[in-house]
Protein backbone atom coordinates (compact mmCIF):
# COMPACT_ATOMS: atom_id res chain seq x y z
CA UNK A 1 86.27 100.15 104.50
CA UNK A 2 88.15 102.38 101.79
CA UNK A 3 87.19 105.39 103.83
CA UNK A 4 88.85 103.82 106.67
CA UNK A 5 91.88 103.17 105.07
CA UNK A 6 92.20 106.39 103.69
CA UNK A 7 91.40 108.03 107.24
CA UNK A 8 94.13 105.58 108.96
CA UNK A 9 96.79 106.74 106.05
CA UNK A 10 96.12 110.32 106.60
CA UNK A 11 96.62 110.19 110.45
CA UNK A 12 99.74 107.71 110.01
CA UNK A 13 101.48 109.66 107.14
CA UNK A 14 103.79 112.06 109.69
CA UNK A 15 105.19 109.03 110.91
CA UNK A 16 105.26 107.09 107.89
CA UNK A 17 108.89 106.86 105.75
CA UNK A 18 107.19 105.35 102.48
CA UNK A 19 104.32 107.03 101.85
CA UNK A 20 103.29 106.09 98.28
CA UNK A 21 104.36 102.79 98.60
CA UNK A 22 102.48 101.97 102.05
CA UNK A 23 99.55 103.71 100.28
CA UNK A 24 99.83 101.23 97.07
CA UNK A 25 99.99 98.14 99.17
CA UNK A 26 97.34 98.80 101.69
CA UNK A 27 95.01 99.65 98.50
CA UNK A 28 95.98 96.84 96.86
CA UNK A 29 95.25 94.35 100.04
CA UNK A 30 91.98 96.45 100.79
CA UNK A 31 91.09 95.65 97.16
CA UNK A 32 90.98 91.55 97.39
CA UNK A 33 89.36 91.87 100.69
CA UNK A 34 85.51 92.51 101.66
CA UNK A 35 85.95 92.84 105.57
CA UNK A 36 88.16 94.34 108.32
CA UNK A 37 89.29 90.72 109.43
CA UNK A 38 91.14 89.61 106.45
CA UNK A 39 92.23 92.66 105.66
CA UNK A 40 93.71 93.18 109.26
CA UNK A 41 95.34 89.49 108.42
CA UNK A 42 96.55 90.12 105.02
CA UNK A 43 98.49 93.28 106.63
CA UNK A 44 99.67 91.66 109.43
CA UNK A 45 100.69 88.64 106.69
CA UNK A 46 102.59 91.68 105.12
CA UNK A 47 104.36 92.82 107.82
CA UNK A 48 106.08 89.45 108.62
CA UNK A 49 107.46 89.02 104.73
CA UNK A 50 108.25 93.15 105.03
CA UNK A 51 111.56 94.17 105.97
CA UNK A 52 112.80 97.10 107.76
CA UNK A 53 111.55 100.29 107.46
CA UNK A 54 108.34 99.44 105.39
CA UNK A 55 107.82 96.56 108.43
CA UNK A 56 107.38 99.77 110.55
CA UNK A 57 105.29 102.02 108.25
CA UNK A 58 102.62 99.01 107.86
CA UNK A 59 102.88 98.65 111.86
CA UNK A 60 102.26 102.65 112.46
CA UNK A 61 99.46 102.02 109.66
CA UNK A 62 98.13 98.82 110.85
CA UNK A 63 97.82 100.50 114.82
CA UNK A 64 95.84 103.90 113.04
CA UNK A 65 93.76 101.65 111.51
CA UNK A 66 92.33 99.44 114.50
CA UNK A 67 92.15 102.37 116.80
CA UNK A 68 89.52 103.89 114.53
């Protein structure tokens, strides 16, 4: 799953506004998490506490990484 999370933040970053900090959080989640499910759920979890424009970066992310 780490390769697919790297893979999803390289084709996001052109649209992304925080970078680093997207790329910290997503690692972090992908870190407590063993399969694509929870993860998906823990970013989508993330998104609803998130405000504007990070809500957006983790929505350009989370939409990268389910279409791979």
């Amino acid at each position: 799953m780490k390769e697919k999370i790297e893979r999803a933040l390289f084709e996001a970053r052109p649209y992304i506004e925080y970078y680093e900090e997207l790329k910290r959080k997503v690692e972090e989640i992908g870190s407590k998490v063993q399969d694509e499910a929870s993860f998906i759920q823990l970013v989508e979890e993330e998104i609803k506490s998130s405000r504007e424009p990070f809500k957006t970066d983790l929505k350009i992310f989370l939409q990268k990484f389910s279409s791979l």
